[in-house]
PDB file of N, CA and C in Angstrom:
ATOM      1  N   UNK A   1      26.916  16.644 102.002  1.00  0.00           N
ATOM      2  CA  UNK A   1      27.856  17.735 102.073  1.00  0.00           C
ATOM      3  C   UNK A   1      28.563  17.682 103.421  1.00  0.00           C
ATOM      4  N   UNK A   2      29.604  17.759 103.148  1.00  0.00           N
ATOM      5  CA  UNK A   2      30.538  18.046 104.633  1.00  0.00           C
ATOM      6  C   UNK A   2      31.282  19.363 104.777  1.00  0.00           C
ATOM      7  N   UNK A   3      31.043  19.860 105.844  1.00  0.00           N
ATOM      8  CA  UNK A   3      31.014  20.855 106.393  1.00  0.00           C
ATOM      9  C   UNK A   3      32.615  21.050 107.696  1.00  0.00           C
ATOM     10  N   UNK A   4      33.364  21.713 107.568  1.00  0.00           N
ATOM     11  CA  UNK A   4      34.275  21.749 108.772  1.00  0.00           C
ATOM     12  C   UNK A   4      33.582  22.614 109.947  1.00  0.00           C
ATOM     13  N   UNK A   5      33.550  21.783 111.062  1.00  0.00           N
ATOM     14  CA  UNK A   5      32.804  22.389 112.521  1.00  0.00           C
ATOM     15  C   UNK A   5      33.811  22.815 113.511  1.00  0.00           C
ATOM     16  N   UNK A   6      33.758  24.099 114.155  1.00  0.00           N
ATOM     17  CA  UNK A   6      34.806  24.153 115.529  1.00  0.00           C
ATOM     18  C   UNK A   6      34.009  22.644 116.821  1.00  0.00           C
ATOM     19  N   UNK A   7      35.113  22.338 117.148  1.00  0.00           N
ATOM     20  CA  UNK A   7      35.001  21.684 118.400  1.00  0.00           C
ATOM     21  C   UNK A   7      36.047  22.403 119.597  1.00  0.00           C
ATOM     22  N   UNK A   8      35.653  21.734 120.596  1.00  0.00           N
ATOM     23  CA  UNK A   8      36.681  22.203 121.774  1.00  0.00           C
ATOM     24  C   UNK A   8      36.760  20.788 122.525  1.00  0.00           C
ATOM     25  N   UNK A   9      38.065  20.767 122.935  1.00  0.00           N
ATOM     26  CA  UNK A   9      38.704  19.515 123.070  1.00  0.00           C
ATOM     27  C   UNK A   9      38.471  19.403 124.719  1.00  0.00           C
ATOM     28  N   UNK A  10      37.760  18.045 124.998  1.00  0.00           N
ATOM     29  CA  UNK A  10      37.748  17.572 126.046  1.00  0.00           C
ATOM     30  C   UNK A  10      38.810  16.903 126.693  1.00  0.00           C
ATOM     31  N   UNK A  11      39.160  16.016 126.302  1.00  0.00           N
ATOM     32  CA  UNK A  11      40.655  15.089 126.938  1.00  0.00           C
ATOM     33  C   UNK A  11      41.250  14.182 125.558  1.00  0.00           C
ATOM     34  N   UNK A  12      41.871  14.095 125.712  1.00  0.00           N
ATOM     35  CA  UNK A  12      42.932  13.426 124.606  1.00  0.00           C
ATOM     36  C   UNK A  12      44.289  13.240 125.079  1.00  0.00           C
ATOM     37  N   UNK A  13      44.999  12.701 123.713  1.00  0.00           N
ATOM     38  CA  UNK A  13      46.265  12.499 123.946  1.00  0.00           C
ATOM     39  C   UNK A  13      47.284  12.781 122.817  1.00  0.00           C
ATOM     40  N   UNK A  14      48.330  12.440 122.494  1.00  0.00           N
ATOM     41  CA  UNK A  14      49.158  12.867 121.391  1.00  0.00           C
ATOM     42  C   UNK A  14      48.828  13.159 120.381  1.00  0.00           C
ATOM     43  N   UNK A  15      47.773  11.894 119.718  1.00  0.00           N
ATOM     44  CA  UNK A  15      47.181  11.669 118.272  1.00  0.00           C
ATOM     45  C   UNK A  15      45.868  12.222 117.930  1.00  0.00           C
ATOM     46  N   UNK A  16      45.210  12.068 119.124  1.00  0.00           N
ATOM     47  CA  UNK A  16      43.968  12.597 118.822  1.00  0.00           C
ATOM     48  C   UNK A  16      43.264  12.811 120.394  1.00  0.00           C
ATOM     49  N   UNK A  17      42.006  13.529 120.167  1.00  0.00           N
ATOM     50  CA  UNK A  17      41.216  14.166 121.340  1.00  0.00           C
ATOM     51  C   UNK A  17      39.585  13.994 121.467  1.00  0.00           C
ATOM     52  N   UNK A  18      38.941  13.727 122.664  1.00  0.00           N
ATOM     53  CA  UNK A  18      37.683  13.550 122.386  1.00  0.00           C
ATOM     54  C   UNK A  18      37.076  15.172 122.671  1.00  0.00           C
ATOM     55  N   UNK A  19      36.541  15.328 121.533  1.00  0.00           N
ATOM     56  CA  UNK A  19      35.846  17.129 121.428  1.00  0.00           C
ATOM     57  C   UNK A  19      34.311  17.127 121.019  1.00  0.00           C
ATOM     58  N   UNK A  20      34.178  18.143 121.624  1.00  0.00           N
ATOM     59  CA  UNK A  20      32.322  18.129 121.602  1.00  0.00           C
ATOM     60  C   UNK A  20      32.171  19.872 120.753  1.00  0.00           C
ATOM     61  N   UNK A  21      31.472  19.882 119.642  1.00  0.00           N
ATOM     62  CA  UNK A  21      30.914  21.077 119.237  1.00  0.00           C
ATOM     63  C   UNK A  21      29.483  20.314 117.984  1.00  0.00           C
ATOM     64  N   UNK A  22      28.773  21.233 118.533  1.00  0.00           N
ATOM     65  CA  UNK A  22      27.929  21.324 117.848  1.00  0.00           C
ATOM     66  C   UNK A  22      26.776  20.320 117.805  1.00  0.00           C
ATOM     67  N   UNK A  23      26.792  19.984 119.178  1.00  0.00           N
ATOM     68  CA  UNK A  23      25.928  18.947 119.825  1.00  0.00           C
ATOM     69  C   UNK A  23      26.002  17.522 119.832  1.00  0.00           C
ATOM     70  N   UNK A  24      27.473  17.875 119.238  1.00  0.00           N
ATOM     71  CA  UNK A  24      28.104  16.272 118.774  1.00  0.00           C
ATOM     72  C   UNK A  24      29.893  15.844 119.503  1.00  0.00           C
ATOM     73  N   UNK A  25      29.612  14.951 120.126  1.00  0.00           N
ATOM     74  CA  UNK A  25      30.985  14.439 120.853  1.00  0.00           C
ATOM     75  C   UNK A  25      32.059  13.210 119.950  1.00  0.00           C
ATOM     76  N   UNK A  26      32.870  13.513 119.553  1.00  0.00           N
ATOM     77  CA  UNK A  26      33.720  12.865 118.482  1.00  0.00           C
ATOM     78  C   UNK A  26      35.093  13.075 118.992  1.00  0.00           C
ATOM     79  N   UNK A  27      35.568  11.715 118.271  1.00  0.00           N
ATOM     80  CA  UNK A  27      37.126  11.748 118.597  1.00  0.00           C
ATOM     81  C   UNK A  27      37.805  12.145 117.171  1.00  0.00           C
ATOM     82  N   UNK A  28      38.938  12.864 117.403  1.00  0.00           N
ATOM     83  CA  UNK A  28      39.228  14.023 116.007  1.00  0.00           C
ATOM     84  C   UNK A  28      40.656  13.919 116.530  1.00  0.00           C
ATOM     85  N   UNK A  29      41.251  13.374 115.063  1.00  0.00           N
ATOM     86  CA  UNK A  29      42.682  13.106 115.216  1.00  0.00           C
ATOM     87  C   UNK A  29      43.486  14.574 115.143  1.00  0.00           C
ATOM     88  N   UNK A  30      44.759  14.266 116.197  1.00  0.00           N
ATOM     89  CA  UNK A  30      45.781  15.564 116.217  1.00  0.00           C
ATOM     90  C   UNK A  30      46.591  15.958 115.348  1.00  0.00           C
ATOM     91  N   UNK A  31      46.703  14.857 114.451  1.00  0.00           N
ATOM     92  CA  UNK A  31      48.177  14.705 113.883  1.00  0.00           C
ATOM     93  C   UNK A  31      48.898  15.549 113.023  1.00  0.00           C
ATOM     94  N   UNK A  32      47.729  16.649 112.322  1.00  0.00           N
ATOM     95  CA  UNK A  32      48.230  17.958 111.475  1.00  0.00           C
ATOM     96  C   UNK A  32      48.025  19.074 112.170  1.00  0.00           C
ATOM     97  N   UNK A  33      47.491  18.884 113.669  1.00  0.00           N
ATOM     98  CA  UNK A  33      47.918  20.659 114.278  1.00  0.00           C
ATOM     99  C   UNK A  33      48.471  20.546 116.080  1.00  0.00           C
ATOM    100  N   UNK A  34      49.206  19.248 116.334  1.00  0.00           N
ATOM    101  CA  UNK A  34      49.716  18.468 116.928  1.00  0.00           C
ATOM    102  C   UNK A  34      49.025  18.417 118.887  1.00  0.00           C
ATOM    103  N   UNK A  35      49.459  18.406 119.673  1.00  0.00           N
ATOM    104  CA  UNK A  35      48.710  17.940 120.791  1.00  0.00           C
ATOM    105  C   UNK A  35      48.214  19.483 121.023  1.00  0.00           C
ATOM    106  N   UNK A  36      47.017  19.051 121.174  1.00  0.00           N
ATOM    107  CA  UNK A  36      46.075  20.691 121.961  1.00  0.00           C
ATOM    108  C   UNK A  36      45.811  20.569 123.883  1.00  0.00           C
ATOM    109  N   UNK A  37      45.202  21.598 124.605  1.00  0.00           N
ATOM    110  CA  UNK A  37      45.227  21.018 125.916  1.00  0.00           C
ATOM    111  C   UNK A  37      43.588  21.248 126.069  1.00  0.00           C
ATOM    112  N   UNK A  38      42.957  20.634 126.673  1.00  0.00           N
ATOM    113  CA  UNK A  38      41.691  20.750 127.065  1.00  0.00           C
ATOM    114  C   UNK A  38      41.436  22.171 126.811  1.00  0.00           C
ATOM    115  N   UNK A  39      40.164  22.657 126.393  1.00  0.00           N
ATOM    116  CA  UNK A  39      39.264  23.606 126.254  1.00  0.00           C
ATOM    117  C   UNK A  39      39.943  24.284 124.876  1.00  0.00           C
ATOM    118  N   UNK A  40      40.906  24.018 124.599  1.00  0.00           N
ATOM    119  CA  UNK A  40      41.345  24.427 123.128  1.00  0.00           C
ATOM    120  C   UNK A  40      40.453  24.115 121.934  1.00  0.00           C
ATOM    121  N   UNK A  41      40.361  25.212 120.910  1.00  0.00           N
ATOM    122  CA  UNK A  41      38.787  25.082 120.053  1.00  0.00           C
ATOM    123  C   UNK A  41      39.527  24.491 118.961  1.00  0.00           C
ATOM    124  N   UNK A  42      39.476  23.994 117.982  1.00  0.00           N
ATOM    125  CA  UNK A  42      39.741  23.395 116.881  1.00  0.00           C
ATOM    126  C   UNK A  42      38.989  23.594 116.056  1.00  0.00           C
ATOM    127  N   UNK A  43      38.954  23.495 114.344  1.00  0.00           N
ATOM    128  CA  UNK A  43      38.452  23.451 113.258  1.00  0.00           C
ATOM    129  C   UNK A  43      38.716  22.029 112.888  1.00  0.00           C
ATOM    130  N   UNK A  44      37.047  21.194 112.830  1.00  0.00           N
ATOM    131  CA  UNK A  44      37.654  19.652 112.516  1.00  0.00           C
ATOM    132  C   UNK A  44      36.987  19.371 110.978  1.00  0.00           C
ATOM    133  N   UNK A  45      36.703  18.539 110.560  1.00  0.00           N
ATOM    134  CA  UNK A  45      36.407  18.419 108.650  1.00  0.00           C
ATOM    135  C   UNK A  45      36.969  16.875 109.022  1.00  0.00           C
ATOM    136  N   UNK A  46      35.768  15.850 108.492  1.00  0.00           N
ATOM    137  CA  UNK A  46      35.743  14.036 108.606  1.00  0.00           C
ATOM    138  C   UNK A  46      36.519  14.113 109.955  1.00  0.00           C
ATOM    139  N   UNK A  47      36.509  14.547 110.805  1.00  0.00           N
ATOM    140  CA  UNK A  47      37.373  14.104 112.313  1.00  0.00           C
ATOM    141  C   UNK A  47      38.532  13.868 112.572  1.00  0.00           C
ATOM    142  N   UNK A  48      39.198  15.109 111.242  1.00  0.00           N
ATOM    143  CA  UNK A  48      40.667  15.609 111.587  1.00  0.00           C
ATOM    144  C   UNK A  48      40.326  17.032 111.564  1.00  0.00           C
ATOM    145  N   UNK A  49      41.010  17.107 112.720  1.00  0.00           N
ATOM    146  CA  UNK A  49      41.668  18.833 113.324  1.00  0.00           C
ATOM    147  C   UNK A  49      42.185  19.388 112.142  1.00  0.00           C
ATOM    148  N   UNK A  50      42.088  20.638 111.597  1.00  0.00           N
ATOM    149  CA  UNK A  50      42.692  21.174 110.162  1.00  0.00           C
ATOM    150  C   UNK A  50      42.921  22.606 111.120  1.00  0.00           C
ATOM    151  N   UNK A  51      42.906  23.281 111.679  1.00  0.00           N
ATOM    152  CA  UNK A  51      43.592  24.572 112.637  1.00  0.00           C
ATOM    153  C   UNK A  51      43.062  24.705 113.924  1.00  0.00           C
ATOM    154  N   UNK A  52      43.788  25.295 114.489  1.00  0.00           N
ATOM    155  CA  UNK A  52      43.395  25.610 115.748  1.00  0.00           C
ATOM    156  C   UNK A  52      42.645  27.192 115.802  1.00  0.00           C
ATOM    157  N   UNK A  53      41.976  27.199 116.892  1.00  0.00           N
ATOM    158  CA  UNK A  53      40.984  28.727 116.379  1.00  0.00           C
ATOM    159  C   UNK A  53      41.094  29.169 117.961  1.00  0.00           C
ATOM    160  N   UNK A  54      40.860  30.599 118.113  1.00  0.00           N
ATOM    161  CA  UNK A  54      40.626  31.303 118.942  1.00  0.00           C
ATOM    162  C   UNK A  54      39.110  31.314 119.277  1.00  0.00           C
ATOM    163  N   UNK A  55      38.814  31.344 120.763  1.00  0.00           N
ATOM    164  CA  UNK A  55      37.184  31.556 121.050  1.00  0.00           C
ATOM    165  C   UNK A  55      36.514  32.200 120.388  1.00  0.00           C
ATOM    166  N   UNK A  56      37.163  33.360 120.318  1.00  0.00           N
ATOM    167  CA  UNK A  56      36.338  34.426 118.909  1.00  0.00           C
ATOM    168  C   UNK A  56      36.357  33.924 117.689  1.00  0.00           C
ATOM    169  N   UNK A  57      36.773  33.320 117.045  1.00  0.00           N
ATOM    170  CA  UNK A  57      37.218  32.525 116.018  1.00  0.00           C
ATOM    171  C   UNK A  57      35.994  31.316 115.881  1.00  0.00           C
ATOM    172  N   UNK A  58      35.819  30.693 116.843  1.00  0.00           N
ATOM    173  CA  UNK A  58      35.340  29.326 117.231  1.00  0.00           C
ATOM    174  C   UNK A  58      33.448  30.086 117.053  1.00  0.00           C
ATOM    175  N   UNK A  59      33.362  31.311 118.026  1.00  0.00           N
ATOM    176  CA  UNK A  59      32.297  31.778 117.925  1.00  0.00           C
ATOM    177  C   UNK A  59      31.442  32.128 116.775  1.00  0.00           C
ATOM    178  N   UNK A  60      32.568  33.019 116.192  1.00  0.00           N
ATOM    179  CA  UNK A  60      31.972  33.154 114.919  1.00  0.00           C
ATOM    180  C   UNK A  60      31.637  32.365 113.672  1.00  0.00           C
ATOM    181  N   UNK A  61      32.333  31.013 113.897  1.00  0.00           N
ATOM    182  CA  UNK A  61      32.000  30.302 112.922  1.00  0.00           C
ATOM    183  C   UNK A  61      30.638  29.133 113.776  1.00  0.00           C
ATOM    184  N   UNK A  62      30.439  29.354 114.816  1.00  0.00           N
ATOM    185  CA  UNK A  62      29.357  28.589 115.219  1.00  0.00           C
ATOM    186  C   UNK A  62      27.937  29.601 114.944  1.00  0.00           C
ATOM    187  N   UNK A  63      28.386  30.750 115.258  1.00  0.00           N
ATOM    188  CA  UNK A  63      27.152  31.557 114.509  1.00  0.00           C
ATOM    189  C   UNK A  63      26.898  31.530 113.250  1.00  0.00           C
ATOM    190  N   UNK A  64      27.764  31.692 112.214  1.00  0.00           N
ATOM    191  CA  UNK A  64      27.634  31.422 110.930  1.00  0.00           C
ATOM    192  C   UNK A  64      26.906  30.506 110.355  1.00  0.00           C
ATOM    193  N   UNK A  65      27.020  28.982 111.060  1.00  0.00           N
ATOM    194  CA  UNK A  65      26.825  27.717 111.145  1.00  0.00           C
ATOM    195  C   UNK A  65      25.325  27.950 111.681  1.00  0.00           C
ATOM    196  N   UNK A  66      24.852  28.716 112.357  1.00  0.00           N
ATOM    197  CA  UNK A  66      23.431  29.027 113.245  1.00  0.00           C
ATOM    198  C   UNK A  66      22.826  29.489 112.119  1.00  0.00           C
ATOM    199  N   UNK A  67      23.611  30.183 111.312  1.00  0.00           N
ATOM    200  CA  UNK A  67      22.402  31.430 110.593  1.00  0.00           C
ATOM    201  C   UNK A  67      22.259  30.656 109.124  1.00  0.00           C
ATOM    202  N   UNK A  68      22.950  29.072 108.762  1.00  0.00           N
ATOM    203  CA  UNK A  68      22.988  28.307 107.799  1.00  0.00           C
ATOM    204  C   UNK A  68      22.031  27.525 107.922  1.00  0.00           C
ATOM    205  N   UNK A  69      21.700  27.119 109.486  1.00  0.00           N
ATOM    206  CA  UNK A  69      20.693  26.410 109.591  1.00  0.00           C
ATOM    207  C   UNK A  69      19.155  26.787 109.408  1.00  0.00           C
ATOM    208  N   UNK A  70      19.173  28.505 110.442  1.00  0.00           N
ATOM    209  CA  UNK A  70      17.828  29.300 110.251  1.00  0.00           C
ATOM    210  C   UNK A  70      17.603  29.382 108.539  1.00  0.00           C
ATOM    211  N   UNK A  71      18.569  29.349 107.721  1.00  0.00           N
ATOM    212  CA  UNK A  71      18.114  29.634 106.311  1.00  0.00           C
ATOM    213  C   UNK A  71      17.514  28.479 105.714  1.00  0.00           C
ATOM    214  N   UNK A  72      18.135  27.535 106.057  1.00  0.00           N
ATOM    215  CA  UNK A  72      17.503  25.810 106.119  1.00  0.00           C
ATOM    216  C   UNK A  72      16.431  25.617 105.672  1.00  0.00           C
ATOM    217  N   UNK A  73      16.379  26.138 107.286  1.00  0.00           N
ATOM    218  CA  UNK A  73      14.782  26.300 107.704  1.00  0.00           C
ATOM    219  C   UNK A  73      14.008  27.384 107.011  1.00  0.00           C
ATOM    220  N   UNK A  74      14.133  28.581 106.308  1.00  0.00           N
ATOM    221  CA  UNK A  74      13.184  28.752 105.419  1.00  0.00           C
ATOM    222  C   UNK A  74      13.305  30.660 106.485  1.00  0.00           C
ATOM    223  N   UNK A  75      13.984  30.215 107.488  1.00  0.00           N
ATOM    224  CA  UNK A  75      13.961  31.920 108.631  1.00  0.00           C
ATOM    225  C   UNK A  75      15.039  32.687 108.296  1.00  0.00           C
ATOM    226  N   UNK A  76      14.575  33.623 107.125  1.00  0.00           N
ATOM    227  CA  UNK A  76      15.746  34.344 106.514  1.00  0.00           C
ATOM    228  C   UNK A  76      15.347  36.055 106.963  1.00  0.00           C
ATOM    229  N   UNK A  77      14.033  36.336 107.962  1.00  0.00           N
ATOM    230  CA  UNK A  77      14.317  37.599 108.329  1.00  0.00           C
ATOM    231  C   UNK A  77      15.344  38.411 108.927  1.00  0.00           C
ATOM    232  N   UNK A  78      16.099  37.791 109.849  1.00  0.00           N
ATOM    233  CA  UNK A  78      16.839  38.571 110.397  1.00  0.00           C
ATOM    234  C   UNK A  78      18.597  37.906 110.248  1.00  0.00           C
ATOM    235  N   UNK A  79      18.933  37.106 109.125  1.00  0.00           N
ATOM    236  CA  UNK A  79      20.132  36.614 109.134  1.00  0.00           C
ATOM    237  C   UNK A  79      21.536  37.751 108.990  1.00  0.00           C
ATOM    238  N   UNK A  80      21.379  38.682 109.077  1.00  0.00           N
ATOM    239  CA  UNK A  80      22.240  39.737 109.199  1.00  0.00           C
ATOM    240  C   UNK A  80      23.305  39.306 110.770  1.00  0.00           C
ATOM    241  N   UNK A  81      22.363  38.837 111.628  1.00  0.00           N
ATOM    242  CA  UNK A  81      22.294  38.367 113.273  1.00  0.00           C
ATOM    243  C   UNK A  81      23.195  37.620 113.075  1.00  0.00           C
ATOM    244  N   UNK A  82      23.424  36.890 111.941  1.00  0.00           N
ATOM    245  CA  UNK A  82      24.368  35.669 112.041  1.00  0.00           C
ATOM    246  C   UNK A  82      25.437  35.822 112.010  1.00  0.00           C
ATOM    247  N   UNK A  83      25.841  36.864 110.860  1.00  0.00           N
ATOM    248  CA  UNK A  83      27.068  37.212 110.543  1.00  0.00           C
ATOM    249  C   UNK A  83      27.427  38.844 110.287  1.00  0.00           C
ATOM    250  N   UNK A  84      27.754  39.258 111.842  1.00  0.00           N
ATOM    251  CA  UNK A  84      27.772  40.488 112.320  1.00  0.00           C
ATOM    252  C   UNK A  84      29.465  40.885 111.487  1.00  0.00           C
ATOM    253  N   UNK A  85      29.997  40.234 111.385  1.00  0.00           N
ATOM    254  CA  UNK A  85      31.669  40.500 111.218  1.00  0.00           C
ATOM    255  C   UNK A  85      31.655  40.863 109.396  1.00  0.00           C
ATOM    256  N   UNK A  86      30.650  40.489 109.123  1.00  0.00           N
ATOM    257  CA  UNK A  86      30.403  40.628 107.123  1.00  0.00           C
ATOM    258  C   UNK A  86      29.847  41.834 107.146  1.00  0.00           C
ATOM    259  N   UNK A  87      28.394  42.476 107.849  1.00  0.00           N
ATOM    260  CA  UNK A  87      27.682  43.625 107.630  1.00  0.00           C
ATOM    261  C   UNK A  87      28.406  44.715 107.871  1.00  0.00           C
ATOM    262  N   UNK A  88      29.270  44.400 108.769  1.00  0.00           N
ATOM    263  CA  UNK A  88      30.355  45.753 109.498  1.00  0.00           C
ATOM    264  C   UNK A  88      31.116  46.384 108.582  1.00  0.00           C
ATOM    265  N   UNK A  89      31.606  45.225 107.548  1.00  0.00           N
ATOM    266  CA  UNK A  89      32.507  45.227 106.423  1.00  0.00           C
ATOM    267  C   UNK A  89      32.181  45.957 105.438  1.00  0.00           C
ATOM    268  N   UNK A  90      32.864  46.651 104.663  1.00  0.00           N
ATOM    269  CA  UNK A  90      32.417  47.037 103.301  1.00  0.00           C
ATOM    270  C   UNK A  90      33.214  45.935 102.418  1.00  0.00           C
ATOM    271  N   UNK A  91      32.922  45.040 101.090  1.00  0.00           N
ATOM    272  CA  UNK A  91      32.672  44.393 100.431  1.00  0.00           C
ATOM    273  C   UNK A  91      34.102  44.352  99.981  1.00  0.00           C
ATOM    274  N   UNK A  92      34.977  43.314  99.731  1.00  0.00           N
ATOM    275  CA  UNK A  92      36.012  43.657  98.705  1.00  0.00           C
ATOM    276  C   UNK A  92      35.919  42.601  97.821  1.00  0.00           C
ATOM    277  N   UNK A  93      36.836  43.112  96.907  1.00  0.00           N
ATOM    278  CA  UNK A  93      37.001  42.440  95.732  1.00  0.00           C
ATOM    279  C   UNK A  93      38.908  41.621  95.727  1.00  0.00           C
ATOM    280  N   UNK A  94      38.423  40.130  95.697  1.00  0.00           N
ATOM    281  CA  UNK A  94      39.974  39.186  96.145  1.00  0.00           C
ATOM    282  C   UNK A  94      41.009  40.284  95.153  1.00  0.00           C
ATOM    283  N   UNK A  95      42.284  40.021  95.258  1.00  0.00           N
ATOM    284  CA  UNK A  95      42.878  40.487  94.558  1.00  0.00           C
ATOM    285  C   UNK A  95      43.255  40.156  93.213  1.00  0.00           C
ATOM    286  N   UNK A  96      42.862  38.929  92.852  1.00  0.00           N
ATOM    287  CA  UNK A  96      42.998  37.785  91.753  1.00  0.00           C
ATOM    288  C   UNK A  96      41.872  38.400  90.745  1.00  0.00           C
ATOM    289  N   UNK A  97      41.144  39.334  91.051  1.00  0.00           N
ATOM    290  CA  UNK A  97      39.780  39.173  90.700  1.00  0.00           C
ATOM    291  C   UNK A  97      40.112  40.908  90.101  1.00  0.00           C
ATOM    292  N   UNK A  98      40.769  41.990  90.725  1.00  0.00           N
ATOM    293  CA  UNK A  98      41.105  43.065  90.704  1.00  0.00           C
ATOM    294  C   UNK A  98      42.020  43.389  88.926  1.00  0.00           C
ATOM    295  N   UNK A  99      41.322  44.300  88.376  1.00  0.00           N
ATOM    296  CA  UNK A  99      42.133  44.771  87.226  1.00  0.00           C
ATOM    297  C   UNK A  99      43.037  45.714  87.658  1.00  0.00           C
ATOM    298  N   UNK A 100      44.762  44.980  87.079  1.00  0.00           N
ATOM    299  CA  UNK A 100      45.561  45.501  87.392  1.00  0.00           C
ATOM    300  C   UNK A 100      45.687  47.121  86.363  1.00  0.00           C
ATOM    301  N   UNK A 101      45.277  47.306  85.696  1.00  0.00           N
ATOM    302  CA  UNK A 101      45.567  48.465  84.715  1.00  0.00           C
ATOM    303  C   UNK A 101      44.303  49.229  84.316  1.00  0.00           C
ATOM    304  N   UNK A 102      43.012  49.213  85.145  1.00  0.00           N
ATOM    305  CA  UNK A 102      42.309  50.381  84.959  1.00  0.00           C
ATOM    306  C   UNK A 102      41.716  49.631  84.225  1.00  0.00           C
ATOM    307  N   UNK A 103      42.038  48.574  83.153  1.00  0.00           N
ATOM    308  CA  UNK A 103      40.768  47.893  82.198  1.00  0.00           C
ATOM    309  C   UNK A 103      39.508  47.159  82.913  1.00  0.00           C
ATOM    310  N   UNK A 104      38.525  47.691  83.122  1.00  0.00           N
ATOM    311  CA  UNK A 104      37.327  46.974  83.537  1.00  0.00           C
ATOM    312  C   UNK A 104      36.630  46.174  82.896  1.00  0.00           C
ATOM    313  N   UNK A 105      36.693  46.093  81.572  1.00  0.00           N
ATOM    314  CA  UNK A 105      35.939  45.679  80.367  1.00  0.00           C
ATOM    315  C   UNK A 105      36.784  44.500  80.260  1.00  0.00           C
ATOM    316  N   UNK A 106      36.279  42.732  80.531  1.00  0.00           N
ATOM    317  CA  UNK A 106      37.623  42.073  80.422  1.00  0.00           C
ATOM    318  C   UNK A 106      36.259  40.998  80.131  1.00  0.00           C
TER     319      UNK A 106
END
């Protein structure tokens, strides 16, 4: 299974950048979210950049990524910890998914 990881970009150049997340240092091409500058976080998937992310952004998906692993591992007491930005939430329903006319019965 492959998984898209934030990295944060160490040095690079036009095409691509050498970035370290997630205990792993890889070179991750630029070419669909174009030159980033050092310490800029990225979303990478096979070792292309697919968006650029905000620290908060970057954070929360490295926690997410934390509380995937504790489940892994079999440590599902306190995974609420992982993903603080979901519990806060009350639940919705996509809109694709929503009956437009009151019919629930479908």
């Amino acid at each position: 299974m492959c998984l898209a990881i934030p990295m944060r970009v160490v040095s690079g150049g036009e095409l691509g950048a050498w970035c370290e997340g997630r205990g792993e240092r890889r070179w991750i091409d630029l070419t669909l979210i174009g030159v980033q500058p050092q310490g800029a976080w990225l979303v990478a998937f096979r070792d292309v950049a697919r968006q650029v992310l905000s620290a908060d952004e970057a954070h929360a998906l490295n926690l997410a990524l934390d509380g995937l692993e504790a489940a892994l591992r079999g440590e599902t007491a306190d995974l609420d910890a992982y993903f603080p930005d979901l519990v806060r939430r009350a639940p919705e329903i996509p809109g694709n998914l929503q009956s437009g006319d009151g019919d629930s019965e479908r």
